[in-house]
PDB file of N, CA and C in Angstrom:
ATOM      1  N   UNK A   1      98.600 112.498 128.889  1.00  0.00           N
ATOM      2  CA  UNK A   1      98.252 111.128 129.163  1.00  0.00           C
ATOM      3  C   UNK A   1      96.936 111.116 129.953  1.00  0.00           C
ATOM      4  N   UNK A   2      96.043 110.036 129.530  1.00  0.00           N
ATOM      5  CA  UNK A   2      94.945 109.819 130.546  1.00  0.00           C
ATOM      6  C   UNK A   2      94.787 108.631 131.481  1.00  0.00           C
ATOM      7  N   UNK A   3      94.438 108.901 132.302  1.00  0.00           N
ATOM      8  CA  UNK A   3      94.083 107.778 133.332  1.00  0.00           C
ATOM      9  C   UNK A   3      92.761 107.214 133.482  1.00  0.00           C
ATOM     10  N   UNK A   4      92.516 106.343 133.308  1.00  0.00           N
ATOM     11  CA  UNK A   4      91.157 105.352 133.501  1.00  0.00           C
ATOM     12  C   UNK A   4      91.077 104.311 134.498  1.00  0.00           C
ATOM     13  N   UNK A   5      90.348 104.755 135.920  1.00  0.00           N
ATOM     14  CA  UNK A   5      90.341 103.996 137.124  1.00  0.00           C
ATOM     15  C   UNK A   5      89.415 103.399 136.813  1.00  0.00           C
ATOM     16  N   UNK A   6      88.712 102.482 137.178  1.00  0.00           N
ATOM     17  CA  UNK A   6      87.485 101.566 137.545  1.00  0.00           C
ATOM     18  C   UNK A   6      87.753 100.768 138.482  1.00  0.00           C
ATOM     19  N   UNK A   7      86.637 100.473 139.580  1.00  0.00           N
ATOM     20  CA  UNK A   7      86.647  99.520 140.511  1.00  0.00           C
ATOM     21  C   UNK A   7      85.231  99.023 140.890  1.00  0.00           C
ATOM     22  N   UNK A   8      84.925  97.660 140.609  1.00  0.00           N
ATOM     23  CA  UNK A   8      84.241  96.433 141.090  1.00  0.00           C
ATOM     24  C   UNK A   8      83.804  96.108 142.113  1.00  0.00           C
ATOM     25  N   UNK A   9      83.135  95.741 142.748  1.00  0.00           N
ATOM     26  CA  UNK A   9      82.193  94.507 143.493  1.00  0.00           C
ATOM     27  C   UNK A   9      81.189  93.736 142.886  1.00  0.00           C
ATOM     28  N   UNK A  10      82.004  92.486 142.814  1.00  0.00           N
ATOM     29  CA  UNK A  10      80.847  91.436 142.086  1.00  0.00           C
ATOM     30  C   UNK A  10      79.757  90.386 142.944  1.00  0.00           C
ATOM     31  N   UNK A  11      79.235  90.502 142.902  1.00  0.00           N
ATOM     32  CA  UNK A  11      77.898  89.734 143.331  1.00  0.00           C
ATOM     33  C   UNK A  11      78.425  88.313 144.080  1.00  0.00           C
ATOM     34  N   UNK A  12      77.594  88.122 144.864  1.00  0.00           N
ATOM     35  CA  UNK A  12      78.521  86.723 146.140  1.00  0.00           C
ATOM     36  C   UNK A  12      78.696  85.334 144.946  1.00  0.00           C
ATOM     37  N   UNK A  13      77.818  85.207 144.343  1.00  0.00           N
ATOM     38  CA  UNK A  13      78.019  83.617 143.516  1.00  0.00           C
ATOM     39  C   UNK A  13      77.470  84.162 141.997  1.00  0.00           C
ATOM     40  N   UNK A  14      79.129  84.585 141.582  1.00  0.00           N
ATOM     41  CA  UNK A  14      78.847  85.449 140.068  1.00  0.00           C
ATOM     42  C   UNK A  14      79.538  84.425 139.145  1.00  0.00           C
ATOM     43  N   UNK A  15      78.718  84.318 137.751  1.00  0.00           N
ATOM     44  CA  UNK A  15      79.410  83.580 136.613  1.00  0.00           C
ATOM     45  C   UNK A  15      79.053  82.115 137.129  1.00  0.00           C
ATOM     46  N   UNK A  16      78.054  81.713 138.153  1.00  0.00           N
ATOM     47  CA  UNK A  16      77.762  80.411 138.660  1.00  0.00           C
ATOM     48  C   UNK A  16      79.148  79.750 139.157  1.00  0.00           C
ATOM     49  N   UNK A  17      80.029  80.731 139.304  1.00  0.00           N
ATOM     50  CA  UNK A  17      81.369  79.972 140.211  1.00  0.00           C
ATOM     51  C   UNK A  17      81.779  80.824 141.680  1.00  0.00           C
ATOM     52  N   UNK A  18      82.004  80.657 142.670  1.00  0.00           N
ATOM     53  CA  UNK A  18      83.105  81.520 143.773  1.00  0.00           C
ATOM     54  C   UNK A  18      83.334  83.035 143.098  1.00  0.00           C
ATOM     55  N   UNK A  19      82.715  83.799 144.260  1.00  0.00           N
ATOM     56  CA  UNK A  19      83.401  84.997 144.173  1.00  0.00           C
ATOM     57  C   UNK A  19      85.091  85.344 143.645  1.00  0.00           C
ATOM     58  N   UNK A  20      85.876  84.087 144.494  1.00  0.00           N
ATOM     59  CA  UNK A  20      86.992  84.324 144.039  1.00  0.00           C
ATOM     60  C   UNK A  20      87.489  84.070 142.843  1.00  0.00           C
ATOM     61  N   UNK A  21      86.905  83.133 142.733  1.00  0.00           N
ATOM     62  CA  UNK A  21      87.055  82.595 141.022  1.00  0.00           C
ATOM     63  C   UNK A  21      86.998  83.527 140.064  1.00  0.00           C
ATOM     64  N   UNK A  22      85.664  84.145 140.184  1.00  0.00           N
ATOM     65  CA  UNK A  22      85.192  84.581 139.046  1.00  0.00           C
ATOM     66  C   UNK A  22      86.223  86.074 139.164  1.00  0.00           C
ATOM     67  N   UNK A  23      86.486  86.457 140.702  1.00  0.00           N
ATOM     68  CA  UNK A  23      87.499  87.964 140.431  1.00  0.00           C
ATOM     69  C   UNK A  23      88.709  87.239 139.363  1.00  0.00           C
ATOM     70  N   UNK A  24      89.456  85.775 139.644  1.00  0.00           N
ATOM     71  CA  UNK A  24      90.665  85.587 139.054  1.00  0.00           C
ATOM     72  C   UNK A  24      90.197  85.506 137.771  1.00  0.00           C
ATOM     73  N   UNK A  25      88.818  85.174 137.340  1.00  0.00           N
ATOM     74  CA  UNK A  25      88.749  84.999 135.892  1.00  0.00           C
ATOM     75  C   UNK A  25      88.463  86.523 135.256  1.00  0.00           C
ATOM     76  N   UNK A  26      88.049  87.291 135.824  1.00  0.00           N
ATOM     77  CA  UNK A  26      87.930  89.002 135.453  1.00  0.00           C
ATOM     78  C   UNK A  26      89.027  89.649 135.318  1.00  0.00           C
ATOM     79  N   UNK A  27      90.081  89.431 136.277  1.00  0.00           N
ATOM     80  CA  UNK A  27      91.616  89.607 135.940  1.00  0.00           C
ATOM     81  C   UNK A  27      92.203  89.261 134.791  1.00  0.00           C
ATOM     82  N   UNK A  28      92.173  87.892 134.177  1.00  0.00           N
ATOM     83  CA  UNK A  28      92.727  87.517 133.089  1.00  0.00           C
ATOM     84  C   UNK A  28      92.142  87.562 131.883  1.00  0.00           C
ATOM     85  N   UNK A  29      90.631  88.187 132.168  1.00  0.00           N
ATOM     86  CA  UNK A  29      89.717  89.010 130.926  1.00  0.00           C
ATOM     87  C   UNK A  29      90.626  90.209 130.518  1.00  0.00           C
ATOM     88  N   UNK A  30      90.758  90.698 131.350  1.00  0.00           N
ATOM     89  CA  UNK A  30      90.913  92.282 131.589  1.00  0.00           C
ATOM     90  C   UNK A  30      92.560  92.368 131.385  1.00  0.00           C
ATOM     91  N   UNK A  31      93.260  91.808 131.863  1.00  0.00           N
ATOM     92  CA  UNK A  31      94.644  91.677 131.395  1.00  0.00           C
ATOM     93  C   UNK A  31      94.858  91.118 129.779  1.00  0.00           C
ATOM     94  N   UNK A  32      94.079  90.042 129.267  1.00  0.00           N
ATOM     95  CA  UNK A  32      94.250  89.904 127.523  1.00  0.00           C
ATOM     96  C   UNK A  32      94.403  91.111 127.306  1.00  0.00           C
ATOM     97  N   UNK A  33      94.074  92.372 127.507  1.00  0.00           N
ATOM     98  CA  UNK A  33      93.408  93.159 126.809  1.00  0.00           C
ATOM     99  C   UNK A  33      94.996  94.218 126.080  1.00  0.00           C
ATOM    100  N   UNK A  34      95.583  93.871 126.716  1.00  0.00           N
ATOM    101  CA  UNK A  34      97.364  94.501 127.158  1.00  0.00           C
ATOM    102  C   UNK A  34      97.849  94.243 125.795  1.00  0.00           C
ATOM    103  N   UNK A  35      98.464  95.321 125.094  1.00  0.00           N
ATOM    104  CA  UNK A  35      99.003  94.984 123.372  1.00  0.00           C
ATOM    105  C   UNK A  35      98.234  94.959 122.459  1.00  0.00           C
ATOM    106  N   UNK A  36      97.188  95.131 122.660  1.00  0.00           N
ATOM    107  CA  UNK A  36      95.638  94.587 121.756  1.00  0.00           C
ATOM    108  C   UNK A  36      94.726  96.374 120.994  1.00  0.00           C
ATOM    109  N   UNK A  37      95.113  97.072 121.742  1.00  0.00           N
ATOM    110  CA  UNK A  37      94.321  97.987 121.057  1.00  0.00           C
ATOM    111  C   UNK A  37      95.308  99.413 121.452  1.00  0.00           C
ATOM    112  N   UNK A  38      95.159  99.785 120.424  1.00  0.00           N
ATOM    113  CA  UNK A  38      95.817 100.961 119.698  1.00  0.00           C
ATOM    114  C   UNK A  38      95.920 102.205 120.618  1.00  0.00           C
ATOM    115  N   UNK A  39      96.948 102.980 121.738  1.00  0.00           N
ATOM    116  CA  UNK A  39      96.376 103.899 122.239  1.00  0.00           C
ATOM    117  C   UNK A  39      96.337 103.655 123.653  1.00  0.00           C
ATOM    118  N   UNK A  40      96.349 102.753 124.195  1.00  0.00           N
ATOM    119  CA  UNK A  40      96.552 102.043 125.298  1.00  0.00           C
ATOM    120  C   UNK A  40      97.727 101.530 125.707  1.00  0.00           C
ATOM    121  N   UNK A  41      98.279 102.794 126.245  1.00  0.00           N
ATOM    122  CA  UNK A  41     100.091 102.906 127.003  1.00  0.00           C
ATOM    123  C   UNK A  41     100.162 101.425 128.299  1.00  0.00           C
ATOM    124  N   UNK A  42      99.250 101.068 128.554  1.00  0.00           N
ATOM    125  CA  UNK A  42      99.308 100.442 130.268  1.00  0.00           C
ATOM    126  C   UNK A  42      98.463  99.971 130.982  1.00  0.00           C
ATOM    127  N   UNK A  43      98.405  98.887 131.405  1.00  0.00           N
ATOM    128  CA  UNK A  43      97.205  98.526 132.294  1.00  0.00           C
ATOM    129  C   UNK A  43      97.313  97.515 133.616  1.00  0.00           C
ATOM    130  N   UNK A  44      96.608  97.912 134.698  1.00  0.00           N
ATOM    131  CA  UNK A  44      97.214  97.017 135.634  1.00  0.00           C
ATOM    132  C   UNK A  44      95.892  96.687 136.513  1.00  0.00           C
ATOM    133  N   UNK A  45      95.712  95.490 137.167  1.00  0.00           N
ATOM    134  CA  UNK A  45      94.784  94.730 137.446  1.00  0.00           C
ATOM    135  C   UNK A  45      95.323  94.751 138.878  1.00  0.00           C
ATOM    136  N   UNK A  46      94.825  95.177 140.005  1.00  0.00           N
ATOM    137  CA  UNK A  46      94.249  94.917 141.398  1.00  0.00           C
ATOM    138  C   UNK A  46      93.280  93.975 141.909  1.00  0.00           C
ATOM    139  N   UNK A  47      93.619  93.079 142.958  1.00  0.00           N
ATOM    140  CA  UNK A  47      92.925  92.897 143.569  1.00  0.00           C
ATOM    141  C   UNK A  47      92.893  93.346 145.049  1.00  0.00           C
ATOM    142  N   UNK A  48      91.809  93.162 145.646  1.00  0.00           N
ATOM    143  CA  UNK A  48      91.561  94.564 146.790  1.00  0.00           C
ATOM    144  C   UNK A  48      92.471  93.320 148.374  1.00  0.00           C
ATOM    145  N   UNK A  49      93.155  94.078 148.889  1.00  0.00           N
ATOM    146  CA  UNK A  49      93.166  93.411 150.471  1.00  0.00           C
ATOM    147  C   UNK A  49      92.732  94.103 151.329  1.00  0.00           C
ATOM    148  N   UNK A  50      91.788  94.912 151.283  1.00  0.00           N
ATOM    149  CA  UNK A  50      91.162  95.415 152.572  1.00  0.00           C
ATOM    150  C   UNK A  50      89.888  95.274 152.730  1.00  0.00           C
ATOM    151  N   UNK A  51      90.180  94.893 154.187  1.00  0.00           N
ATOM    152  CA  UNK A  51      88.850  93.930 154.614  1.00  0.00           C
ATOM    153  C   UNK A  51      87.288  95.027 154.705  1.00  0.00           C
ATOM    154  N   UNK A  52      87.632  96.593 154.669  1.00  0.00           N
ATOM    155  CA  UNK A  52      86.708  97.574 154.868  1.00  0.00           C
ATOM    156  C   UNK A  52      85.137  96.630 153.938  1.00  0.00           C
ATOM    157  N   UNK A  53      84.319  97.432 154.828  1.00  0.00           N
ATOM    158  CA  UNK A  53      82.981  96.409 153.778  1.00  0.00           C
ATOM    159  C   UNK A  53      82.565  97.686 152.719  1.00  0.00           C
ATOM    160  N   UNK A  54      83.345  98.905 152.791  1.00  0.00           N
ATOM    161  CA  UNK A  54      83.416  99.677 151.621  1.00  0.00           C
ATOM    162  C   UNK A  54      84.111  99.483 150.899  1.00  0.00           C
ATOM    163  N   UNK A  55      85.206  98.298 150.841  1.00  0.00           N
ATOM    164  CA  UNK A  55      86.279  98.150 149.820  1.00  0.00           C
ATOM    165  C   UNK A  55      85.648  97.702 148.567  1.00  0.00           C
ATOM    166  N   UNK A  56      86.445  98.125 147.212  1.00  0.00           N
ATOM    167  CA  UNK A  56      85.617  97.030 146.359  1.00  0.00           C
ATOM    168  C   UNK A  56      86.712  95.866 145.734  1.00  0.00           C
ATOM    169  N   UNK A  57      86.495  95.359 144.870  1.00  0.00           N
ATOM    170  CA  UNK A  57      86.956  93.616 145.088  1.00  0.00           C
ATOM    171  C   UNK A  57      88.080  93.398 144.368  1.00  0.00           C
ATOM    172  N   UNK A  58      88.061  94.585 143.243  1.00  0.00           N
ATOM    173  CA  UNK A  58      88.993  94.811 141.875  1.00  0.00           C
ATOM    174  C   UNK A  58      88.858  96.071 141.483  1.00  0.00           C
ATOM    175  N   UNK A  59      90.451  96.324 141.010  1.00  0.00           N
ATOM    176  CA  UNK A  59      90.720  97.593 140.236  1.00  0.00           C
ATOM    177  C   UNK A  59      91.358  97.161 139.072  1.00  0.00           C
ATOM    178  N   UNK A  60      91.044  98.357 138.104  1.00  0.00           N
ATOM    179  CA  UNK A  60      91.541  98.347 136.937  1.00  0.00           C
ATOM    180  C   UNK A  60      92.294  99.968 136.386  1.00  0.00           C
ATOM    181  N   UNK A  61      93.590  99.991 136.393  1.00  0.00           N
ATOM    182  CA  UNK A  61      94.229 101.094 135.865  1.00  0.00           C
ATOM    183  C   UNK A  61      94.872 101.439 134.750  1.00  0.00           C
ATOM    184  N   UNK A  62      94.042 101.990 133.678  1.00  0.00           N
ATOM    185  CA  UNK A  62      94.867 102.129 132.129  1.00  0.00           C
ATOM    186  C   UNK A  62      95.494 103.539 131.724  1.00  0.00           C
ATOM    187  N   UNK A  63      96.140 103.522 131.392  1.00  0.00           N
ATOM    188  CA  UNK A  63      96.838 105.041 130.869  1.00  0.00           C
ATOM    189  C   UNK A  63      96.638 104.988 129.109  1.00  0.00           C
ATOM    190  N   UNK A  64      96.270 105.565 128.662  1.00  0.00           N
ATOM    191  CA  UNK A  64      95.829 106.152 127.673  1.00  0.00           C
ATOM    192  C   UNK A  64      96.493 107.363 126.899  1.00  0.00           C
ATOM    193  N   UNK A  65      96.964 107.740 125.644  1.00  0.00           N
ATOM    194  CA  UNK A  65      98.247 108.637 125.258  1.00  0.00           C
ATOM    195  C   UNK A  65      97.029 110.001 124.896  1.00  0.00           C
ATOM    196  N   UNK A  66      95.585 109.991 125.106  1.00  0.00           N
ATOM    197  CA  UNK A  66      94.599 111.011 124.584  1.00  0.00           C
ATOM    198  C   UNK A  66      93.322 110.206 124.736  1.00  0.00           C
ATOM    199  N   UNK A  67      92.681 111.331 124.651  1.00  0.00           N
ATOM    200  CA  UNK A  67      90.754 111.112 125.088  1.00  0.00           C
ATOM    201  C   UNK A  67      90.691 110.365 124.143  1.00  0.00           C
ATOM    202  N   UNK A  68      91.060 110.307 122.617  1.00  0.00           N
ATOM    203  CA  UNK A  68      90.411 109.973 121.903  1.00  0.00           C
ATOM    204  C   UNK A  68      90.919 108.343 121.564  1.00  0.00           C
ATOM    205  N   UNK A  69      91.815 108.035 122.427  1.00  0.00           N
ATOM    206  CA  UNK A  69      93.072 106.915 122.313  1.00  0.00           C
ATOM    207  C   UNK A  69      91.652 105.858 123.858  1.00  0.00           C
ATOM    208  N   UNK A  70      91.380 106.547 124.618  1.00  0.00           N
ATOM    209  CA  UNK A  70      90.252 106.037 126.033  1.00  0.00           C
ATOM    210  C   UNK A  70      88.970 105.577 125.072  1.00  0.00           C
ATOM    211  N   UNK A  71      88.516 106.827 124.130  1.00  0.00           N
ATOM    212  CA  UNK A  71      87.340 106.293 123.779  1.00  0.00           C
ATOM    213  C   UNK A  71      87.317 105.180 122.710  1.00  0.00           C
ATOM    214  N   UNK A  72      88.683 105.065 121.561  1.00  0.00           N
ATOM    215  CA  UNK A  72      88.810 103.908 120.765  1.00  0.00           C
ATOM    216  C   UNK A  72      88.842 102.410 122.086  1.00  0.00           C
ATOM    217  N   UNK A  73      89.659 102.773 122.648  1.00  0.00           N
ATOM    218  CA  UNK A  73      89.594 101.775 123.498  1.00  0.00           C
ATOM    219  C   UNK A  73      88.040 101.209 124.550  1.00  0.00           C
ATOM    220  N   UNK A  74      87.589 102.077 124.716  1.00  0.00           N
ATOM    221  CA  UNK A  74      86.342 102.051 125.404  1.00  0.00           C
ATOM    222  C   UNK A  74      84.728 101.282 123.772  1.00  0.00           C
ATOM    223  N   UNK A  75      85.219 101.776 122.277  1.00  0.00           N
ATOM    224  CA  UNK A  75      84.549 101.222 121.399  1.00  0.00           C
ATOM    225  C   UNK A  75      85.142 100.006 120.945  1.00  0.00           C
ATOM    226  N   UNK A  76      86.430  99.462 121.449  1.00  0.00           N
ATOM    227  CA  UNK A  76      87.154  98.494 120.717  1.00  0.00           C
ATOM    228  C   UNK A  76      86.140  96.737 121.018  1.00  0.00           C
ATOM    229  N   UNK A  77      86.046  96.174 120.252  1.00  0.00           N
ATOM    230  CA  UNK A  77      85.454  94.850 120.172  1.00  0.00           C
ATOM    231  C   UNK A  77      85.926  94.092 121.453  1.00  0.00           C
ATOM    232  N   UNK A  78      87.203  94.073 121.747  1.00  0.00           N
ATOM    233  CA  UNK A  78      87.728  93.046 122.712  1.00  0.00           C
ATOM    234  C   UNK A  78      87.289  93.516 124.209  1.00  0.00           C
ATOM    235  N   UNK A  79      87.495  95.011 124.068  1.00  0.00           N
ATOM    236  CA  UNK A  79      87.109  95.142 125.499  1.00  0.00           C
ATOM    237  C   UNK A  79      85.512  95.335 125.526  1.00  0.00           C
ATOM    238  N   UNK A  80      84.461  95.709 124.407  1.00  0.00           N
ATOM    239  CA  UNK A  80      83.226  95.348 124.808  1.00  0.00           C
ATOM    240  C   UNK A  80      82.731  94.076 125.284  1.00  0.00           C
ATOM    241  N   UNK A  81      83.898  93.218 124.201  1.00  0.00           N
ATOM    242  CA  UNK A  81      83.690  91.651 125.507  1.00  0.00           C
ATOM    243  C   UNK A  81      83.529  91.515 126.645  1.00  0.00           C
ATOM    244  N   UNK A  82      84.702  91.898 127.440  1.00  0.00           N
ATOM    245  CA  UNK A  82      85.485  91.779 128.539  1.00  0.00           C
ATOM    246  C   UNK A  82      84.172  92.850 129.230  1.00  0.00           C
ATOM    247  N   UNK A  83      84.070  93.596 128.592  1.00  0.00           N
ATOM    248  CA  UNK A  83      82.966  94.965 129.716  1.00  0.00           C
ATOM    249  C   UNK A  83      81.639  93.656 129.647  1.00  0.00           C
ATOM    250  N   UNK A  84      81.117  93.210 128.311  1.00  0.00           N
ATOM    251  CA  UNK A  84      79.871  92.403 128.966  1.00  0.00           C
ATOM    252  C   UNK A  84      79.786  91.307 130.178  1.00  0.00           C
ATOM    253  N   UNK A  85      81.111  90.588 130.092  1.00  0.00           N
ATOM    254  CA  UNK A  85      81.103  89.745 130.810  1.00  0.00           C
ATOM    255  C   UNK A  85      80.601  90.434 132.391  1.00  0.00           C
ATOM    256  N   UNK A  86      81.921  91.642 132.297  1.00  0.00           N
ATOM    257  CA  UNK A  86      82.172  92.280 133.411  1.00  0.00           C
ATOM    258  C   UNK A  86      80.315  92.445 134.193  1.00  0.00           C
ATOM    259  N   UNK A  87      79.572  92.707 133.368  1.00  0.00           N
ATOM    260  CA  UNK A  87      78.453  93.400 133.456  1.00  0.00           C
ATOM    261  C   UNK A  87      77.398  92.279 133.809  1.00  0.00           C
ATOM    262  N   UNK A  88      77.826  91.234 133.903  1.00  0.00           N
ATOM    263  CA  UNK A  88      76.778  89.998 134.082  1.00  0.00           C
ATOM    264  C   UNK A  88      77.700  89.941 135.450  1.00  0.00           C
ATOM    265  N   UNK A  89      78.412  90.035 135.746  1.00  0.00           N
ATOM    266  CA  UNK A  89      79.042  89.268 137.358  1.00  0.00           C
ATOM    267  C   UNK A  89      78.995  90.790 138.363  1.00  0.00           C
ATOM    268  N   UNK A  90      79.070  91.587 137.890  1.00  0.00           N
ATOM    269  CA  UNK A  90      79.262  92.700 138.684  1.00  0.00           C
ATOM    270  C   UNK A  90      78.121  93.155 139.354  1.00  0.00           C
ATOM    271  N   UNK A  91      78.368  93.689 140.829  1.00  0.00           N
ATOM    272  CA  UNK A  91      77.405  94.462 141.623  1.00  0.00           C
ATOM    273  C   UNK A  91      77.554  95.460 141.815  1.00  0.00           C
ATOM    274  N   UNK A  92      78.768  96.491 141.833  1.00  0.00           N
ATOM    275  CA  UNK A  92      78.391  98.029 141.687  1.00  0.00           C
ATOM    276  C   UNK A  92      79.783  98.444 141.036  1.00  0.00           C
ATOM    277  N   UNK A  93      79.867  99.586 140.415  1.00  0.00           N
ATOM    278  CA  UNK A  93      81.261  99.732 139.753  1.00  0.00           C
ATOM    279  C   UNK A  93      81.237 101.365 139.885  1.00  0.00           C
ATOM    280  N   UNK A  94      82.665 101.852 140.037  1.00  0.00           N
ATOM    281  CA  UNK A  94      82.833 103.083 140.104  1.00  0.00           C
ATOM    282  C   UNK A  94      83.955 103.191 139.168  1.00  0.00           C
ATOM    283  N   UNK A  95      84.130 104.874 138.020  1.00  0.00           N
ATOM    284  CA  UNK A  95      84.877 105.193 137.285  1.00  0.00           C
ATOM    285  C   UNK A  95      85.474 106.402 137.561  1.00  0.00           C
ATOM    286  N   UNK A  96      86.385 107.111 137.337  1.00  0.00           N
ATOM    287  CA  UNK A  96      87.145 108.076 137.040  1.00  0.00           C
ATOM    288  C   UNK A  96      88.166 108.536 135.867  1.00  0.00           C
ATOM    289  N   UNK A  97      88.211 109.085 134.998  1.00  0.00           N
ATOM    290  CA  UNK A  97      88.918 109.881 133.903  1.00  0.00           C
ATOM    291  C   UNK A  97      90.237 110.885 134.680  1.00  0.00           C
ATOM    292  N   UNK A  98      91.226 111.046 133.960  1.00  0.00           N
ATOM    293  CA  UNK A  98      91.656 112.588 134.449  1.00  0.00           C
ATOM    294  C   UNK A  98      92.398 112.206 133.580  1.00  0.00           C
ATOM    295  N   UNK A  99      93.359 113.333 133.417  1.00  0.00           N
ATOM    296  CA  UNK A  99      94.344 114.037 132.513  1.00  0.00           C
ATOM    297  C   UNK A  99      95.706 114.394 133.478  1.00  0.00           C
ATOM    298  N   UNK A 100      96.824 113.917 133.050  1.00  0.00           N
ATOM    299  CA  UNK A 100      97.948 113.927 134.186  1.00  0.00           C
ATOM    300  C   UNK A 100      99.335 114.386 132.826  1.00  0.00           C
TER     301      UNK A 100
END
């Protein structure tokens, strides 16, 4: 099985709405995504409660049944959506892969 972390900080007034807004509307981008593509065991949506000013704002955790099950999912149409949007509101993003 693979694991696919990512975590967010989006920009103070992203998508021309509230920071908070726009995290709840990135959540329910990112959650459609659940049942939708082939290969994709799991996914779960964080939002951050710690006040650290290193925290970031949102997580995203998918399990994946193989590399090659991450990268269909990583080429799939719905989530290149969901990644552009992501990519217009976002201010820094960090990833991680592993194998468990």
């Amino acid at each position: 099985m693979i694991k696919h972390i990512v975590l967010w900080t989006l920009k103070g007034k992203a998508d021309g709405i509230d920071k908070q807004e726009a995290i709840a509307k990135m959540k329910i981008k990112l959650e459609s995504l659940t049942g939708k593509i082939d290969g994709l065991l799991s996914l779960q949506v964080g939002l951050n409660k710690n006040s650290s000013p290193e925290a970031y704002d949102i997580c995203l955790v998918t399990e994946h049944i193989s590399w090659e099950a991450l990268q269909q999912y990583q080429d799939h149409p719905l989530h290149k959506e969901v990644a552009t949007y992501i990519g217009e509101i976002r201010k820094n993003r960090a990833v991680a892969d592993f194998e468990c």
